[in-house]
Structures are given as structure tokens and as C-alpha cells.
N, C-alpha and C. Protein backbone atom coordinates (compact mmCIF):
# COMPACT_ATOMS: atom_id res chain seq x y z
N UNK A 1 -37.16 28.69 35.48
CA UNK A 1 -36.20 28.91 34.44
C UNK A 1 -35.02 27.95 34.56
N UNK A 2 -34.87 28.34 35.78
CA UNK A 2 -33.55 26.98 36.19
C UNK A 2 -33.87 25.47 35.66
N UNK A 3 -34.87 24.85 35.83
CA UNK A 3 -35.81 23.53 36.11
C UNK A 3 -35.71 23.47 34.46
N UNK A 4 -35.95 24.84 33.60
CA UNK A 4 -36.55 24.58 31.78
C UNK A 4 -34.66 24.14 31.52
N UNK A 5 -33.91 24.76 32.04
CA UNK A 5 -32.45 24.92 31.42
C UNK A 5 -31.85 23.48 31.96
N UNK A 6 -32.18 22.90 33.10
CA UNK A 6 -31.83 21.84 33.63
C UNK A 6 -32.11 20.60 32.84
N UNK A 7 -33.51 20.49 32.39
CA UNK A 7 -34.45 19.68 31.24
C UNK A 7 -33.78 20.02 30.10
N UNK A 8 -32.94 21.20 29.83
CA UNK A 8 -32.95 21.23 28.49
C UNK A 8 -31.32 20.20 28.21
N UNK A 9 -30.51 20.62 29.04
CA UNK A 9 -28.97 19.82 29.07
C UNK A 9 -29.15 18.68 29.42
N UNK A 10 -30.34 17.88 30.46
CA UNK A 10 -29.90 16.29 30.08
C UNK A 10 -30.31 16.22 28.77
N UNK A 11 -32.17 16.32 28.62
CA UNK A 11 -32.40 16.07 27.75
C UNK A 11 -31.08 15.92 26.49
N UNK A 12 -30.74 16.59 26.07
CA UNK A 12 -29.26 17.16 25.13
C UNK A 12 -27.94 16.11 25.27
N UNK A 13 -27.39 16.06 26.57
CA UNK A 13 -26.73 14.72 27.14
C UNK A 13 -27.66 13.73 26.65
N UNK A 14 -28.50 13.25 26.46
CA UNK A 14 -28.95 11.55 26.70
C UNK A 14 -28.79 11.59 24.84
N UNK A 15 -29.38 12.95 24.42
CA UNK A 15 -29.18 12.39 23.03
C UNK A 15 -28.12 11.90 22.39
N UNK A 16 -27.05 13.22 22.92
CA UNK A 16 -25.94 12.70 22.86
C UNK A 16 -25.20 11.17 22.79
N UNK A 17 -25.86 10.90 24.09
CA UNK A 17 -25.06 9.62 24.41
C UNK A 17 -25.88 8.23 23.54
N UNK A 18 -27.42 8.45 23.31
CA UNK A 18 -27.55 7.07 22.32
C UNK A 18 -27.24 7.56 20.67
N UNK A 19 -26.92 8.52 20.45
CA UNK A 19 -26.38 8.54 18.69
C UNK A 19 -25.64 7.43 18.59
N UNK A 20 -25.41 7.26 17.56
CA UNK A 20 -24.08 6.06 17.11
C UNK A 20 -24.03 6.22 16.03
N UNK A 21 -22.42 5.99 15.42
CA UNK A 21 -21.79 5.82 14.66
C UNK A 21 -21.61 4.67 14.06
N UNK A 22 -22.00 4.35 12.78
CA UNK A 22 -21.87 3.87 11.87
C UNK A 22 -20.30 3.37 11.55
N UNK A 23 -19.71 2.62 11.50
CA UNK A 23 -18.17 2.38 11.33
C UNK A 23 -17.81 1.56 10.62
N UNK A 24 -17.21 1.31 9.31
CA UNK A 24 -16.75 -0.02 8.74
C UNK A 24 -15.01 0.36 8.18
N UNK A 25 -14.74 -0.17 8.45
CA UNK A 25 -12.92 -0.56 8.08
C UNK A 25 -12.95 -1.68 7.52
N UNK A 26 -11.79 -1.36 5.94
CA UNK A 26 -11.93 -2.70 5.07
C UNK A 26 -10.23 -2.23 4.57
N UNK A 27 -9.47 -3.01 4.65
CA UNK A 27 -7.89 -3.30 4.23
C UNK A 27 -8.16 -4.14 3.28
N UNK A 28 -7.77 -3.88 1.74
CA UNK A 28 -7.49 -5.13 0.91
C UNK A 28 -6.04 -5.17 0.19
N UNK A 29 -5.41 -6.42 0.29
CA UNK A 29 -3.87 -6.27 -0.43
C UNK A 29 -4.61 -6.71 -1.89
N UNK A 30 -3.87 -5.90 -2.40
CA UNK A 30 -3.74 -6.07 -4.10
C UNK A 30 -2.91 -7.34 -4.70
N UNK A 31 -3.02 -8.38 -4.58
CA UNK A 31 -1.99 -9.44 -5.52
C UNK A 31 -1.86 -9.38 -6.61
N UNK A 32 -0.60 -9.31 -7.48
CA UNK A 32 -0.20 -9.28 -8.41
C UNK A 32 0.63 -10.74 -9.00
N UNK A 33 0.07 -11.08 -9.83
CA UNK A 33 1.05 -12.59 -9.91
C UNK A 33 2.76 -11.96 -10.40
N UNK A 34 3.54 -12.68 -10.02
CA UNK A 34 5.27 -12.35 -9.95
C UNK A 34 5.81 -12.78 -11.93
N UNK A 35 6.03 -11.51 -12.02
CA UNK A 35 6.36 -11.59 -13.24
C UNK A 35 7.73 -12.75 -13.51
N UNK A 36 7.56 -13.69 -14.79
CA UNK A 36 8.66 -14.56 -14.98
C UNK A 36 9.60 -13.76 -15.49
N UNK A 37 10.96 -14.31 -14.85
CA UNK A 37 12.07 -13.71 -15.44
C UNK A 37 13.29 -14.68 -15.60
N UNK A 38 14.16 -14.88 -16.75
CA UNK A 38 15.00 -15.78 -16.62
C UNK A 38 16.35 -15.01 -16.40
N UNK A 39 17.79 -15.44 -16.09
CA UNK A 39 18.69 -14.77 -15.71
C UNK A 39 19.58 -15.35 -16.71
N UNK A 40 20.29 -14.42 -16.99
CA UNK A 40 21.78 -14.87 -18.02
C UNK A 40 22.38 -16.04 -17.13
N UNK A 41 23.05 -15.59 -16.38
CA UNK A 41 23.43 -16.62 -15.15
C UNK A 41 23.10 -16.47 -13.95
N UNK A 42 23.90 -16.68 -12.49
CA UNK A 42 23.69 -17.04 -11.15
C UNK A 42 24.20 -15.54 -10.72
N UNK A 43 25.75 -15.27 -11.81
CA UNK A 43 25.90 -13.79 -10.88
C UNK A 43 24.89 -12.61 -11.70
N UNK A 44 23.86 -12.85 -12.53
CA UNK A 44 23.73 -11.89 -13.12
C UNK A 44 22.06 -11.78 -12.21
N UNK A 45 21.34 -13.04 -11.61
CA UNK A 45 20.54 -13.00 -10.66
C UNK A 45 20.97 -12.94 -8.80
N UNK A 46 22.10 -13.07 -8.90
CA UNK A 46 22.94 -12.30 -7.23
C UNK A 46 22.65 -10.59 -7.01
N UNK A 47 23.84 -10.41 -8.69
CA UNK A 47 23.40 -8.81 -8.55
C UNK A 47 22.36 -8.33 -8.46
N UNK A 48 21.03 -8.71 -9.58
CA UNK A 48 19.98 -8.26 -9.42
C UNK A 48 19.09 -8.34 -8.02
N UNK A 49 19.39 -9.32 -7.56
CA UNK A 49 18.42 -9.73 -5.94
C UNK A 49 19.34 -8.96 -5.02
N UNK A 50 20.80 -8.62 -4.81
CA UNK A 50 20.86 -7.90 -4.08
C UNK A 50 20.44 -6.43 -4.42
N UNK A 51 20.83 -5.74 -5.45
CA UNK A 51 20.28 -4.41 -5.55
C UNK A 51 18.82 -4.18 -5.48
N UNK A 52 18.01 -5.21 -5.56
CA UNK A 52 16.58 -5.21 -4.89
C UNK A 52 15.92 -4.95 -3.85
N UNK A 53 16.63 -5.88 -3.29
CA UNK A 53 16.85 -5.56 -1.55
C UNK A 53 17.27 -4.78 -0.76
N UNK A 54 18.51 -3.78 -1.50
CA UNK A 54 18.66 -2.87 -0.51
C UNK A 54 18.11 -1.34 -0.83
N UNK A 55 17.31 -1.65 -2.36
CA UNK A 55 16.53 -0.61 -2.81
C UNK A 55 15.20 -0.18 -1.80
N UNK A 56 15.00 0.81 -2.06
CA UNK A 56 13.73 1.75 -1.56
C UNK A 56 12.34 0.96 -1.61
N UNK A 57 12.41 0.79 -2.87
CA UNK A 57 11.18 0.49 -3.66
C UNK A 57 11.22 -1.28 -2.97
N UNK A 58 11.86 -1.99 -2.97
CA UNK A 58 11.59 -3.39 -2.10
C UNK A 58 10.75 -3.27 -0.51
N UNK A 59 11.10 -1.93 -0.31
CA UNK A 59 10.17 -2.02 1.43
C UNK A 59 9.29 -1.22 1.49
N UNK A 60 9.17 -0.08 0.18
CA UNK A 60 7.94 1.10 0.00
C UNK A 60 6.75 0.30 -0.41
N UNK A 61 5.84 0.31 0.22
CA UNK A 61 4.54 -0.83 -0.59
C UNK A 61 3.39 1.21 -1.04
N UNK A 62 2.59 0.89 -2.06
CA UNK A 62 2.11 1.98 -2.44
C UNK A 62 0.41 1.42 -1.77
N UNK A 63 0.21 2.45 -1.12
CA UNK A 63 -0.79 2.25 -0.01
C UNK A 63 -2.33 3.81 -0.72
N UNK A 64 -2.96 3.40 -0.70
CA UNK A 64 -4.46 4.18 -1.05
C UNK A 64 -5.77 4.18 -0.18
N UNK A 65 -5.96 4.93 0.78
CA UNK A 65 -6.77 4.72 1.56
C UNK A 65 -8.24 5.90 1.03
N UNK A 66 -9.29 5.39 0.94
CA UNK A 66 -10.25 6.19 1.08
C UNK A 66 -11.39 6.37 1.83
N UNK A 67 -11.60 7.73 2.36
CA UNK A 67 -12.69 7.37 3.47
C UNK A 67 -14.01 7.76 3.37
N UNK A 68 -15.36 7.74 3.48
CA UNK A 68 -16.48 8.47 3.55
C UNK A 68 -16.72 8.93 5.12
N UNK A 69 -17.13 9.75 5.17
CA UNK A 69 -17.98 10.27 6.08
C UNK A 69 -18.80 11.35 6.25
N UNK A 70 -19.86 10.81 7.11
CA UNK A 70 -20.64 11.95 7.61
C UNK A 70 -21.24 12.06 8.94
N UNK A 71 -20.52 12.85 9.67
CA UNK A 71 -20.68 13.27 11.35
C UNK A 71 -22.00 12.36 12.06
N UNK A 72 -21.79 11.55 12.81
CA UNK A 72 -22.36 10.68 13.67
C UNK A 72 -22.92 9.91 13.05
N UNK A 73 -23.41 9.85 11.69
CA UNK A 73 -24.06 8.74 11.27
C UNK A 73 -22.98 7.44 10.72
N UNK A 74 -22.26 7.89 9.83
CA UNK A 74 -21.41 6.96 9.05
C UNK A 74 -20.15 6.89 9.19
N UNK A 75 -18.91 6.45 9.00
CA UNK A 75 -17.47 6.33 8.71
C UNK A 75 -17.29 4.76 8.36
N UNK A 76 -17.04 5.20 6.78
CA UNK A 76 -16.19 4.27 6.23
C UNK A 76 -15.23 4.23 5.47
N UNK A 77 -14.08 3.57 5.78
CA UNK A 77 -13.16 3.64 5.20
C UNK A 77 -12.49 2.44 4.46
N UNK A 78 -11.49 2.35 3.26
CA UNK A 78 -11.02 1.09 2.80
C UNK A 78 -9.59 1.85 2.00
N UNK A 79 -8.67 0.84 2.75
CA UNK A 79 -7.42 0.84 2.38
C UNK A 79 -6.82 -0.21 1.73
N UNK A 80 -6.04 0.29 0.02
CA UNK A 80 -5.99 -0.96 -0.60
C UNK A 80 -4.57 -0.65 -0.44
N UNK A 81 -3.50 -1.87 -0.86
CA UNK A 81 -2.24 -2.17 -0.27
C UNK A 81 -1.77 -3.31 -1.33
N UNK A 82 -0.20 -2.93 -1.83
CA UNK A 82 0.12 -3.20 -3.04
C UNK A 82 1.11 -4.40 -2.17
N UNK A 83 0.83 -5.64 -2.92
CA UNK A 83 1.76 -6.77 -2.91
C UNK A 83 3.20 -6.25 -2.78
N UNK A 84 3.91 -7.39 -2.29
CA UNK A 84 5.64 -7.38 -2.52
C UNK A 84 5.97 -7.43 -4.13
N UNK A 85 5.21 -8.25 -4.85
CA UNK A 85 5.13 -8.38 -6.08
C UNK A 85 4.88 -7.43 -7.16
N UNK A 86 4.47 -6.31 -6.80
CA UNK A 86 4.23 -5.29 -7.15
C UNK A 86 5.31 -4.49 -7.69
N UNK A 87 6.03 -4.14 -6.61
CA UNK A 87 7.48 -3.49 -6.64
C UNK A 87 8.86 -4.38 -7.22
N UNK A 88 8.67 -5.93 -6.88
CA UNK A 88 9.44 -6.85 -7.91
C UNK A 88 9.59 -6.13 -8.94
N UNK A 89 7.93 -6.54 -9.98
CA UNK A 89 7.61 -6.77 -11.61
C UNK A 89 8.02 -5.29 -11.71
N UNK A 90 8.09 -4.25 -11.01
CA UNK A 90 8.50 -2.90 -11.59
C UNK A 90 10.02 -2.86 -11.70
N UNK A 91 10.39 -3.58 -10.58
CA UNK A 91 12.08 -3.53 -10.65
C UNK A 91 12.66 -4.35 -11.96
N UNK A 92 11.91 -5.51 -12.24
CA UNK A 92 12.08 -6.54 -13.35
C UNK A 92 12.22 -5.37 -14.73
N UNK A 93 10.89 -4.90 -14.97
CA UNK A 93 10.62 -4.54 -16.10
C UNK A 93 12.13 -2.97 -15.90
N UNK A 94 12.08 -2.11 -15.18
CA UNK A 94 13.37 -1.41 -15.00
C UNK A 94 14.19 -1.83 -15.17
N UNK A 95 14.91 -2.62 -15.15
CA UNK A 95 16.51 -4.18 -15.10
C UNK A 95 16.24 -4.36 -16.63
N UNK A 96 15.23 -4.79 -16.98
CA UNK A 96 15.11 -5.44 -18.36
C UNK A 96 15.04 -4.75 -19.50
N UNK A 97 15.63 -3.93 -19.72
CA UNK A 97 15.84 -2.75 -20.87
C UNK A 97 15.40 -2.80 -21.69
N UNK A 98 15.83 -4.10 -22.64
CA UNK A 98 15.60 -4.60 -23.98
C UNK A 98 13.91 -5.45 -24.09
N UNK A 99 13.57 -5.78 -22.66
CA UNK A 99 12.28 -6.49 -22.80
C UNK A 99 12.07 -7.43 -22.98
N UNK A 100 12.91 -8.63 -23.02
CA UNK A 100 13.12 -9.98 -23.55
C UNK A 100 12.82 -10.74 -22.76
N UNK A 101 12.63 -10.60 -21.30
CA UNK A 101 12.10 -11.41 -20.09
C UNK A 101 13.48 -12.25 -19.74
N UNK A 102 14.36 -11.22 -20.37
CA UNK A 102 16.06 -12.14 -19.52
C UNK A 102 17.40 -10.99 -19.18
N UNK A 103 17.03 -11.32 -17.91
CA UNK A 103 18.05 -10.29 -17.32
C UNK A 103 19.86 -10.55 -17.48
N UNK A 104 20.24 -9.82 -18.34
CA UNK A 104 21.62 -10.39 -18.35
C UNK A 104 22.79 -9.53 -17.06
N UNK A 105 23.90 -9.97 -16.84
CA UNK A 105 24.53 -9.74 -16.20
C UNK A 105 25.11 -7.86 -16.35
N UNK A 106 25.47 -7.46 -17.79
CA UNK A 106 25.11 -6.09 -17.54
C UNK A 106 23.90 -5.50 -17.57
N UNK A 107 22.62 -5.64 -17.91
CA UNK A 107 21.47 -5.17 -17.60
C UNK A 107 21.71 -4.92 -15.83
N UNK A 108 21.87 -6.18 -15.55
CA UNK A 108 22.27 -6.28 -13.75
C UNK A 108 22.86 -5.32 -13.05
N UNK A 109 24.09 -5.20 -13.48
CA UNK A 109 25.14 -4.57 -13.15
C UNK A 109 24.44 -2.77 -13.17
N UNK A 110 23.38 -2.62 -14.28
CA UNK A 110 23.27 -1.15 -14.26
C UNK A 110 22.54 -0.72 -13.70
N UNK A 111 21.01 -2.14 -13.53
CA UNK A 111 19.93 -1.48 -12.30
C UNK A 111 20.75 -1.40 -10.84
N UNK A 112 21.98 -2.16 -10.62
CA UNK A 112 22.45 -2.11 -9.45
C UNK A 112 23.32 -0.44 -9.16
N UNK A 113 24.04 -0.28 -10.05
CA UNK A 113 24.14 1.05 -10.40
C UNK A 113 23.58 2.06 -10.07
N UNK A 114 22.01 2.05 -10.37
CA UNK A 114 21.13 2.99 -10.45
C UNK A 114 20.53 3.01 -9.13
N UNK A 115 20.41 1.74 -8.27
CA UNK A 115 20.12 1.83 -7.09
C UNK A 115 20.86 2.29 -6.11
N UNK A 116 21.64 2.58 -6.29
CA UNK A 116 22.96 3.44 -5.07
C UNK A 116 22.49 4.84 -5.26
């Protein structure tokens, strides 16, 4: 009985130990081309680039990971990952009220506003 129970746990161990897992990991960044924008003037693109920068949304990147699996055979996963450019063209199009693709100095002044 001892000898059947002894046979039965390696046996059980060895299976154990040659299973394998299946594994693939895939990261892709998302590029977005950088939306054009022209500026009224120099202080009306100061304000805007600093309130960019010390905004949230300049260092939050929006991240989506999805995974499959199924216990010892498979795991895969892929995480997609949003450009710097991303969060720009959102800040642009926010700043740009009127839509004209030109940020003027109070447009500026109010996304900076809004970022505090």
C-alpha cells in the first residue's frame, strides 16, 4: 500500500514538473501623429506649454492591458499604451474652444485656469 501511494506522488511530481506554460507578452505604444496648432503669439504658447506640463493629463498615459488564460497551458497577454501625443491633441482640442487650430492668448489663459 505504502509502495502503490509512493508510485502514486512521484508519478504526480514528475507530471507536475514537465507541464509548461505557454507565455507570450506583447506591449504596443499607440502613436498618434501631434496635432498642428498655431499660437496667437509667444506668450499665448508659454502659457499654454506651461499649464500642460504641470497638468495631470501630461504624465497620465491611458494604458489597456488584456490577458487570456488558461491554467498551465496558455498566458497571454498584450498591453497597449497611449503616446505623449495623445494627451497633447486632447489638451489642444480642450484650449481651442472655437476650433480654428489657433490658440489665442485668452483661450490660453483659461485652459491654464482650468488646470489649477
Amino acid at each position: 500500500m505504502k509502495t502503490a501511494l509512493l508510485r502514486l506522488t512521484l508519478l504526480a511530481a514528475l507530471a507536475a514538473s514537465l507541464t509548461a506554460c505557454i507565455t507570450s507578452r506583447e506591449t504596443v505604444y499607440r502613436e498618434t501623429e501631434r496635432v498642428k496648432v498655431e499660437f496667437e503669439n509667444d506668450a499665448s504658447a508659454r502659457i499654454f506649454y506651461e499649464a500642460f506640463t504641470k497638468s495631470p493629463e501630461s504624465r497620465q498615459r491611458n494604458e489597456k492591458t488584456t490577458t487570456f488564460n488558461i491554467p498551465v497551458i496558455i498566458h497571454a497577454q498584450r498591453t497597449e499604451k497611449d503616446s505623449e501625443n495623445t494627451a497633447f491633441n486632447a489638451a489642444v482640442r480642450r484650449c481651442d474652444t472655437n476650433a480654428d487650430g489657433k490658440l489665442t492668448e485668452q483661450e490660453a489663459r483659461i485652459y491654464a485656469a482650468q488646470q489649477k
